[in-house]
N, C-alpha and C. Protein backbone atom coordinates (compact mmCIF):
# COMPACT_ATOMS: atom_id res chain seq x y z
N UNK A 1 10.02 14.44 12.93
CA UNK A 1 10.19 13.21 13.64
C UNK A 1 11.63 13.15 14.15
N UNK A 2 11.59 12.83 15.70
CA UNK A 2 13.06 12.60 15.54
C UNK A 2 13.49 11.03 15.38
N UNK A 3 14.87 11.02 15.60
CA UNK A 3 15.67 10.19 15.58
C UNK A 3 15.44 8.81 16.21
N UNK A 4 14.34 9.35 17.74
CA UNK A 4 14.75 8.13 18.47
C UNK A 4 12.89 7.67 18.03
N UNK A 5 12.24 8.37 17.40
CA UNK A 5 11.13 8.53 17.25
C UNK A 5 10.76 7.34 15.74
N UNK A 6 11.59 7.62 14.82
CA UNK A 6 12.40 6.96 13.29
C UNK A 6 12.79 5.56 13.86
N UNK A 7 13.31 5.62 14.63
CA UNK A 7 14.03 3.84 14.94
C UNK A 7 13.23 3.24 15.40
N UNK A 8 12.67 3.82 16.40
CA UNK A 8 10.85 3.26 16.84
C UNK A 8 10.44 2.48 15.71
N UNK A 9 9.95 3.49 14.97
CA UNK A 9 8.99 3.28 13.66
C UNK A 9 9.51 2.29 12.83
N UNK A 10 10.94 2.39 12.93
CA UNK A 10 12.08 1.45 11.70
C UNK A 10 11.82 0.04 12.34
N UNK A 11 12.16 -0.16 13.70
CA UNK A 11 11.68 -1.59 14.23
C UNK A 11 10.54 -2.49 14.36
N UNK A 12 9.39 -1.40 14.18
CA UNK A 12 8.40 -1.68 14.12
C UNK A 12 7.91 -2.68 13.01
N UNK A 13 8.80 -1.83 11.93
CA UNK A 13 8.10 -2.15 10.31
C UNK A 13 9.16 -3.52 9.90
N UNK A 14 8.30 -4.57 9.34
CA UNK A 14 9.40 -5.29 8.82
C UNK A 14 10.29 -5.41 7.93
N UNK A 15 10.57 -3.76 7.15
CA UNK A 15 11.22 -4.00 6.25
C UNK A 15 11.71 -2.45 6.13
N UNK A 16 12.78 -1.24 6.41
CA UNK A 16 12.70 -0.53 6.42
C UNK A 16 12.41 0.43 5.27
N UNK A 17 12.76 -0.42 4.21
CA UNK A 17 12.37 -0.05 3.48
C UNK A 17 10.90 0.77 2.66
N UNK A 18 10.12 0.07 4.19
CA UNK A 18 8.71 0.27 4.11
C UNK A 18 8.23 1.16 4.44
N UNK A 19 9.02 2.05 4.95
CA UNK A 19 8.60 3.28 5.88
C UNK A 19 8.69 4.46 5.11
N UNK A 20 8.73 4.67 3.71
CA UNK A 20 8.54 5.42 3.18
C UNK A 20 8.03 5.59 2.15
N UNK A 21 6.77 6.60 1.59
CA UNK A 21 5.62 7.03 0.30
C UNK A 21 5.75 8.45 0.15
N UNK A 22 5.26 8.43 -1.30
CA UNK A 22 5.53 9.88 -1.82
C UNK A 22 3.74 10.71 -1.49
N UNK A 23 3.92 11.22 -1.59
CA UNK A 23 2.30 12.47 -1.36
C UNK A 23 2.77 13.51 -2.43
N UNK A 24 1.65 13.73 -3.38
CA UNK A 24 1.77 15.07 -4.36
C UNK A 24 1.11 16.57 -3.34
N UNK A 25 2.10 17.03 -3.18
CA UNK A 25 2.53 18.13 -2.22
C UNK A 25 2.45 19.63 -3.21
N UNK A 26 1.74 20.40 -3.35
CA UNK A 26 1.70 21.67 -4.27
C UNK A 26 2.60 21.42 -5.72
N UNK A 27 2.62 20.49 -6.67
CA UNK A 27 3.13 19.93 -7.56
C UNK A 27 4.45 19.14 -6.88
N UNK A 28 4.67 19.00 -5.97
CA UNK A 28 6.25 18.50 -6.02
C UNK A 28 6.02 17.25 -4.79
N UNK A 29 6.54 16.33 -5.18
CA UNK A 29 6.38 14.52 -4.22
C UNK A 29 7.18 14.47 -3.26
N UNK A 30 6.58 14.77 -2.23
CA UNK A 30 7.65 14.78 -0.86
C UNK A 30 7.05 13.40 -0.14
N UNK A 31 8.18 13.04 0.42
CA UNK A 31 8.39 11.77 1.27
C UNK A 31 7.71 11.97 2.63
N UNK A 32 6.65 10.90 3.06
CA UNK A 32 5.73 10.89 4.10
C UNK A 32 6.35 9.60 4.87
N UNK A 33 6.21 9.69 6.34
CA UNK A 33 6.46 8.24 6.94
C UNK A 33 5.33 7.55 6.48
N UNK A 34 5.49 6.36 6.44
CA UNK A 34 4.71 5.21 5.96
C UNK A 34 5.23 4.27 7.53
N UNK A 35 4.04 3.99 8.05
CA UNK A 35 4.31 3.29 9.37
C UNK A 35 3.76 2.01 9.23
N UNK A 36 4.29 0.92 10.31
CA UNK A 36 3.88 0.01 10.33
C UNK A 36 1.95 -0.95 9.81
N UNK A 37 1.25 -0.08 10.04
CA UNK A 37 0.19 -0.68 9.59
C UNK A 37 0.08 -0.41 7.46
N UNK A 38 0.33 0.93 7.54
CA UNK A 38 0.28 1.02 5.63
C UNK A 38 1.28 -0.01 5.40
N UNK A 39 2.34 -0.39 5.98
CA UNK A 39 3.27 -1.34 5.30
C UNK A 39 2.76 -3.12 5.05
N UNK A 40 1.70 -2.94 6.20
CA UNK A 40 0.75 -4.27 6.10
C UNK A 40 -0.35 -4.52 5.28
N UNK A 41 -0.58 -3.28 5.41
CA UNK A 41 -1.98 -2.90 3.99
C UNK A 41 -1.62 -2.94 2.61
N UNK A 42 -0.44 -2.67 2.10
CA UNK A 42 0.20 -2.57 1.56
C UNK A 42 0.45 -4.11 0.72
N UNK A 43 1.31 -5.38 1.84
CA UNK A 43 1.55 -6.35 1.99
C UNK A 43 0.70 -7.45 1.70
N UNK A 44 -0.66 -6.79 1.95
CA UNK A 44 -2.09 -7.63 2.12
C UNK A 44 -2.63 -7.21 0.98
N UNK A 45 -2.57 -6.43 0.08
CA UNK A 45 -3.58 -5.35 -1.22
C UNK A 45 -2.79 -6.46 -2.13
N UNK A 46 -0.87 -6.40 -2.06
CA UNK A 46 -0.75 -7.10 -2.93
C UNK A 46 -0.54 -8.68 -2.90
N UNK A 47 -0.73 -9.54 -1.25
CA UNK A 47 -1.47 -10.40 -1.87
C UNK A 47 -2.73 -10.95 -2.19
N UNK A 48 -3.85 -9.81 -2.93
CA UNK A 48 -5.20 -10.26 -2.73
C UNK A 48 -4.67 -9.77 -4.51
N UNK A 49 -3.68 -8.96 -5.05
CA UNK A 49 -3.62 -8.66 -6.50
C UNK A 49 -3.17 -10.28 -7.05
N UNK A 50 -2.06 -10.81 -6.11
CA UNK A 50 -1.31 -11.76 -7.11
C UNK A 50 -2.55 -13.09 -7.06
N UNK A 51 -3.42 -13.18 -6.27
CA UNK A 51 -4.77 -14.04 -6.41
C UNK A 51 -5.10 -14.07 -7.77
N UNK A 52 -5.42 -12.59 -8.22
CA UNK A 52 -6.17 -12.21 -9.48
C UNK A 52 -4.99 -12.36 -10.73
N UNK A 53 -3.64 -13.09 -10.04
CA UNK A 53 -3.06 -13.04 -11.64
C UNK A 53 -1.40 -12.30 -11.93
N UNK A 54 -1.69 -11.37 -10.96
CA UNK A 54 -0.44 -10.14 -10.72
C UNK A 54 0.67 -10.91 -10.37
N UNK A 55 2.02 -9.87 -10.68
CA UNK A 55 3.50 -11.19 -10.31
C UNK A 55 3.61 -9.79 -9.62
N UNK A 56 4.96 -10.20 -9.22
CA UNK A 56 6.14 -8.96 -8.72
C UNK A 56 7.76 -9.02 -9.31
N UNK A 57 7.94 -8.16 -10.02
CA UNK A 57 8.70 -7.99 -10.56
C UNK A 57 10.38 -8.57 -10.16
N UNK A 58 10.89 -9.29 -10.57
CA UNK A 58 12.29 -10.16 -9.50
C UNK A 58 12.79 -8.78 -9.22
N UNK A 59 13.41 -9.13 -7.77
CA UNK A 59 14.78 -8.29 -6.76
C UNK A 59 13.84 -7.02 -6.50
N UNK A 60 12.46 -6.95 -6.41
CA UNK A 60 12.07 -5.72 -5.92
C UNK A 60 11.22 -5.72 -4.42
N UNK A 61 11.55 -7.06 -4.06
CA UNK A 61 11.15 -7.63 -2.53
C UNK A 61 8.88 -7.11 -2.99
N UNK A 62 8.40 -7.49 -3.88
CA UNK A 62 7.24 -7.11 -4.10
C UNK A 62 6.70 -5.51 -4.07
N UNK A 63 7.97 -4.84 -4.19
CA UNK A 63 6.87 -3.34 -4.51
C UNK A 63 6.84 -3.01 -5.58
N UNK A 64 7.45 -3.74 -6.60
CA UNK A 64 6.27 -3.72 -8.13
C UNK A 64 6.25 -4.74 -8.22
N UNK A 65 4.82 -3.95 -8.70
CA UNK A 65 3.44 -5.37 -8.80
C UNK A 65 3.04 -4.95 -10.36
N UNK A 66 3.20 -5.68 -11.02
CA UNK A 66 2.55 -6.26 -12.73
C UNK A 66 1.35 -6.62 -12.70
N UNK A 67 0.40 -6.19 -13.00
CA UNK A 67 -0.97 -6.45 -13.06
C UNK A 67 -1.95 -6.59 -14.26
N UNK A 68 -2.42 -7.43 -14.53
CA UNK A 68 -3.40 -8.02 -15.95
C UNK A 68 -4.37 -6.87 -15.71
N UNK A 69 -4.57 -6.52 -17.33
CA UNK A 69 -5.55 -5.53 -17.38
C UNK A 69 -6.42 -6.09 -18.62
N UNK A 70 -7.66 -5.51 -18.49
CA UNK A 70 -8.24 -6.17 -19.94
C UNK A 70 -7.43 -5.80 -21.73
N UNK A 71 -6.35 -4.86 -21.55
CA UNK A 71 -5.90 -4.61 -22.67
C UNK A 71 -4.02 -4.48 -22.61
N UNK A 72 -4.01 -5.37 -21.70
CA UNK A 72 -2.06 -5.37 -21.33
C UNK A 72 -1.60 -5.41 -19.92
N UNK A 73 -0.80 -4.60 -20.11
CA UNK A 73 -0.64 -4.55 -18.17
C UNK A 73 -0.06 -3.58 -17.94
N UNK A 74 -0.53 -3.17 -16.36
CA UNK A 74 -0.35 -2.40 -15.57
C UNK A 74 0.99 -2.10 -14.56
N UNK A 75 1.76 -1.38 -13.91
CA UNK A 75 3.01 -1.45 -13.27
C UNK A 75 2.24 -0.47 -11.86
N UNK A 76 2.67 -0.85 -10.78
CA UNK A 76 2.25 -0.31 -9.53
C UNK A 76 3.37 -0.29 -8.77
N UNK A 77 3.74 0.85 -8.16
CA UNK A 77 5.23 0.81 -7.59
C UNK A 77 4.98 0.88 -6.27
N UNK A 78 4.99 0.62 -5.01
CA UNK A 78 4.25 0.80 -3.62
C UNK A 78 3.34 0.80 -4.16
N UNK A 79 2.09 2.41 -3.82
CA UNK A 79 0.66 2.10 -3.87
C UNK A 79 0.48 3.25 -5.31
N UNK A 80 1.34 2.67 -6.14
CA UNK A 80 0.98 4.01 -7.47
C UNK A 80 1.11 3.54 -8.32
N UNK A 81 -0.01 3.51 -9.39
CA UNK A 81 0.11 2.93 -10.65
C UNK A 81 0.60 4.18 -11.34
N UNK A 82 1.98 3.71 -11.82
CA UNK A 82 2.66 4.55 -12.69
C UNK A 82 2.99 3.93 -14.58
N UNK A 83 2.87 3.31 -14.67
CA UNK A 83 2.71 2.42 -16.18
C UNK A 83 1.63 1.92 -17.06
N UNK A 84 2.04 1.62 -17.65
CA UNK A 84 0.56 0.58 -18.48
C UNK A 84 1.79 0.29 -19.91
N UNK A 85 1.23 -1.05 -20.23
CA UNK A 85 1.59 -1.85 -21.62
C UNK A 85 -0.07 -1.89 -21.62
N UNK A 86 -0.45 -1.43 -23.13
CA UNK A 86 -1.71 -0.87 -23.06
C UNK A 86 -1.86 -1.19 -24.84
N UNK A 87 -2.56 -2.48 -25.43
CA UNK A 87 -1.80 -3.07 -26.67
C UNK A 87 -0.62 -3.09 -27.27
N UNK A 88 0.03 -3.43 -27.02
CA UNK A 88 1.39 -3.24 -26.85
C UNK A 88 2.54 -2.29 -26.87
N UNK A 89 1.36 -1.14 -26.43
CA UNK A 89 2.65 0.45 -26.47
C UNK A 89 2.59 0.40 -24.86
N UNK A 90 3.55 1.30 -24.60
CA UNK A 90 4.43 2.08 -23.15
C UNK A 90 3.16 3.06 -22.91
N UNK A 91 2.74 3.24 -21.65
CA UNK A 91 1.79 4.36 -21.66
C UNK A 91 1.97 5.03 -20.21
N UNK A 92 2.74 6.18 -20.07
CA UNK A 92 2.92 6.69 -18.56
C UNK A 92 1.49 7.06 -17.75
N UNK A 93 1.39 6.70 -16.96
CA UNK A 93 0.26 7.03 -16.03
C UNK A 93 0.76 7.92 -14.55
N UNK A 94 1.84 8.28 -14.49
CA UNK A 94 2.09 8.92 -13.41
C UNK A 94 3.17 10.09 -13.50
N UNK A 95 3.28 11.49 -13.16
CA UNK A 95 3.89 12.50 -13.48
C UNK A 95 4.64 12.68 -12.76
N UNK A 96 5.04 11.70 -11.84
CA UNK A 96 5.85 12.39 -10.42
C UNK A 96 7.61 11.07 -10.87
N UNK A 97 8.42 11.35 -10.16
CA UNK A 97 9.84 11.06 -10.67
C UNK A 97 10.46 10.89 -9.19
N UNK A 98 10.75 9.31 -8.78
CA UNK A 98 11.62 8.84 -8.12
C UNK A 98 12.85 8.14 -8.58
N UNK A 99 14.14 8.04 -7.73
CA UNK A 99 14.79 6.97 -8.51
C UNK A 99 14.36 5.49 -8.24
N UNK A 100 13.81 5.01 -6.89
CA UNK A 100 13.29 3.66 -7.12
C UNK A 100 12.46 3.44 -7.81
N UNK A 101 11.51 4.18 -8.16
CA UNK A 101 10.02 4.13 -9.15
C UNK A 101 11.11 3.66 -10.52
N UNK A 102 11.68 4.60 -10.61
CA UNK A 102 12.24 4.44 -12.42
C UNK A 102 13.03 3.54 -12.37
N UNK A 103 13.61 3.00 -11.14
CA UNK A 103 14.05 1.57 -11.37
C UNK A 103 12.76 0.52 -11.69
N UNK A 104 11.79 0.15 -11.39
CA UNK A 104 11.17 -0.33 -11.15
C UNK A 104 9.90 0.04 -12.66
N UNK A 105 10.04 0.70 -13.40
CA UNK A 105 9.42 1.33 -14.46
C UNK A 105 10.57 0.51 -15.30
N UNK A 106 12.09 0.76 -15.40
CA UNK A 106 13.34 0.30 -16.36
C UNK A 106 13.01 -1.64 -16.58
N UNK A 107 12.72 -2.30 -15.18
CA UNK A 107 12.71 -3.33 -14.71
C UNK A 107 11.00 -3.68 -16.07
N UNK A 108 10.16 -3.40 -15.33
CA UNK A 108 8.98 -3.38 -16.23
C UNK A 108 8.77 -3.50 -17.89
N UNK A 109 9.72 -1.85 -18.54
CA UNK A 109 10.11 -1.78 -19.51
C UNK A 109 10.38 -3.25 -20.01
N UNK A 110 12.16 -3.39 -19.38
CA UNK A 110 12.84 -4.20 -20.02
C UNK A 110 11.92 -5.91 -19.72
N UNK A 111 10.83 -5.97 -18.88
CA UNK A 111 9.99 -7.44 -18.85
C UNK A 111 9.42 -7.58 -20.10
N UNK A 112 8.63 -6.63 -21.01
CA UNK A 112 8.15 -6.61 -21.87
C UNK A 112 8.55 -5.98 -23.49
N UNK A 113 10.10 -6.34 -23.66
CA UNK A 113 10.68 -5.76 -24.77
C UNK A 113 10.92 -4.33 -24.80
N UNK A 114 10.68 -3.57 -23.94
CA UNK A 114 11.15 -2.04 -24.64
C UNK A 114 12.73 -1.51 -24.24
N UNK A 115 12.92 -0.96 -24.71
CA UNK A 115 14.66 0.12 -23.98
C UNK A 115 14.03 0.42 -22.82
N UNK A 116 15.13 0.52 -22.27
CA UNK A 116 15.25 1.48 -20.59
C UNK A 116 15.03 3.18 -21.13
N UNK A 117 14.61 3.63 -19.89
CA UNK A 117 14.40 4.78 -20.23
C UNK A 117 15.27 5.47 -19.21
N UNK A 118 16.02 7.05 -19.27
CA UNK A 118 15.91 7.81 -18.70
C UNK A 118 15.12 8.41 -17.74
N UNK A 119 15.93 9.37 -16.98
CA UNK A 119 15.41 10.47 -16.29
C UNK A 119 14.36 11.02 -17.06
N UNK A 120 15.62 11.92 -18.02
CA UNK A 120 14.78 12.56 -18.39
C UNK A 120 14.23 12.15 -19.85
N UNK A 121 14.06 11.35 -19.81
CA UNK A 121 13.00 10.68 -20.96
C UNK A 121 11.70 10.36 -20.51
N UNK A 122 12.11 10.02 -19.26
CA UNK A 122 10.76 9.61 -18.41
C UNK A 122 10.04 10.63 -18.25
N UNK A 123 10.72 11.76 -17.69
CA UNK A 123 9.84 13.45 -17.31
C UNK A 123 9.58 14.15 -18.60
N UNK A 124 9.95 13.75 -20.00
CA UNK A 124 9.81 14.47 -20.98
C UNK A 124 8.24 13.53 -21.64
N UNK A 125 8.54 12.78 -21.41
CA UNK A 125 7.24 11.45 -21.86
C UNK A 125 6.04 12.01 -21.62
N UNK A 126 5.17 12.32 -22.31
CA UNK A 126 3.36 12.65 -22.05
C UNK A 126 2.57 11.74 -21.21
């Protein structure tokens, strides 16, 4: 993509932040444009979650989403459920390693009593 191609896309979206998702790529999470309509789908998924109950986590402008599960709750970072409080243990559901995700996993953590975690505590975690 170029440059003038990116600013396009950046103006488009209301939040630039929005313009970017991970894809599991031959084991390794490479960054895909995320364009204006996934950023609405996106926008719209989670408000049909917070209907059913779901918050969003403060200062993360809604890309984690906390979600009621029949046995605790769930953490969704954009469109990836990477967490679970699952009777009241930590339970990783996702193998891939961003730094906004693990902000947003630390944020989670610390909503429901546990330590922050590491890097690599996080990638060492089952």
């Amino acid at each position: 993509m170029t440059n003038k191609e990116y600013k396009n896309a950046r103006d488009l979206a209301k939040n630039a932040g929005e313009l970017f998702t991970f894809e599991k790529y031959n084991g390794w999470y490479v960054t895909r444009f995320m364009d204006a309509n996934d950023a609405r789908e996106m926008r719209k998924e989670y408000k049909t979650e917070k209907k059913n109950g779901a918050f969003a986590l403060d200062g993360f402008n809604n890309r984690a989403l906390v979600i009621p599960t029949e046995h605790g709750y769930k953490l969704k970072s954009y469109y990836t459920d990477v967490a679970e409080i699952v009777d009241g243990a930590f339970v990783k559901t996702w193998d891939g390693y961003s730094v906004t995700t693990m902000k947003h996993i630390n944020a989670f953590r610390e909503h429901f009593g546990f330590d922050r975690m590491s890097k690599r505590e996080w990638i060492e975690t089952a």
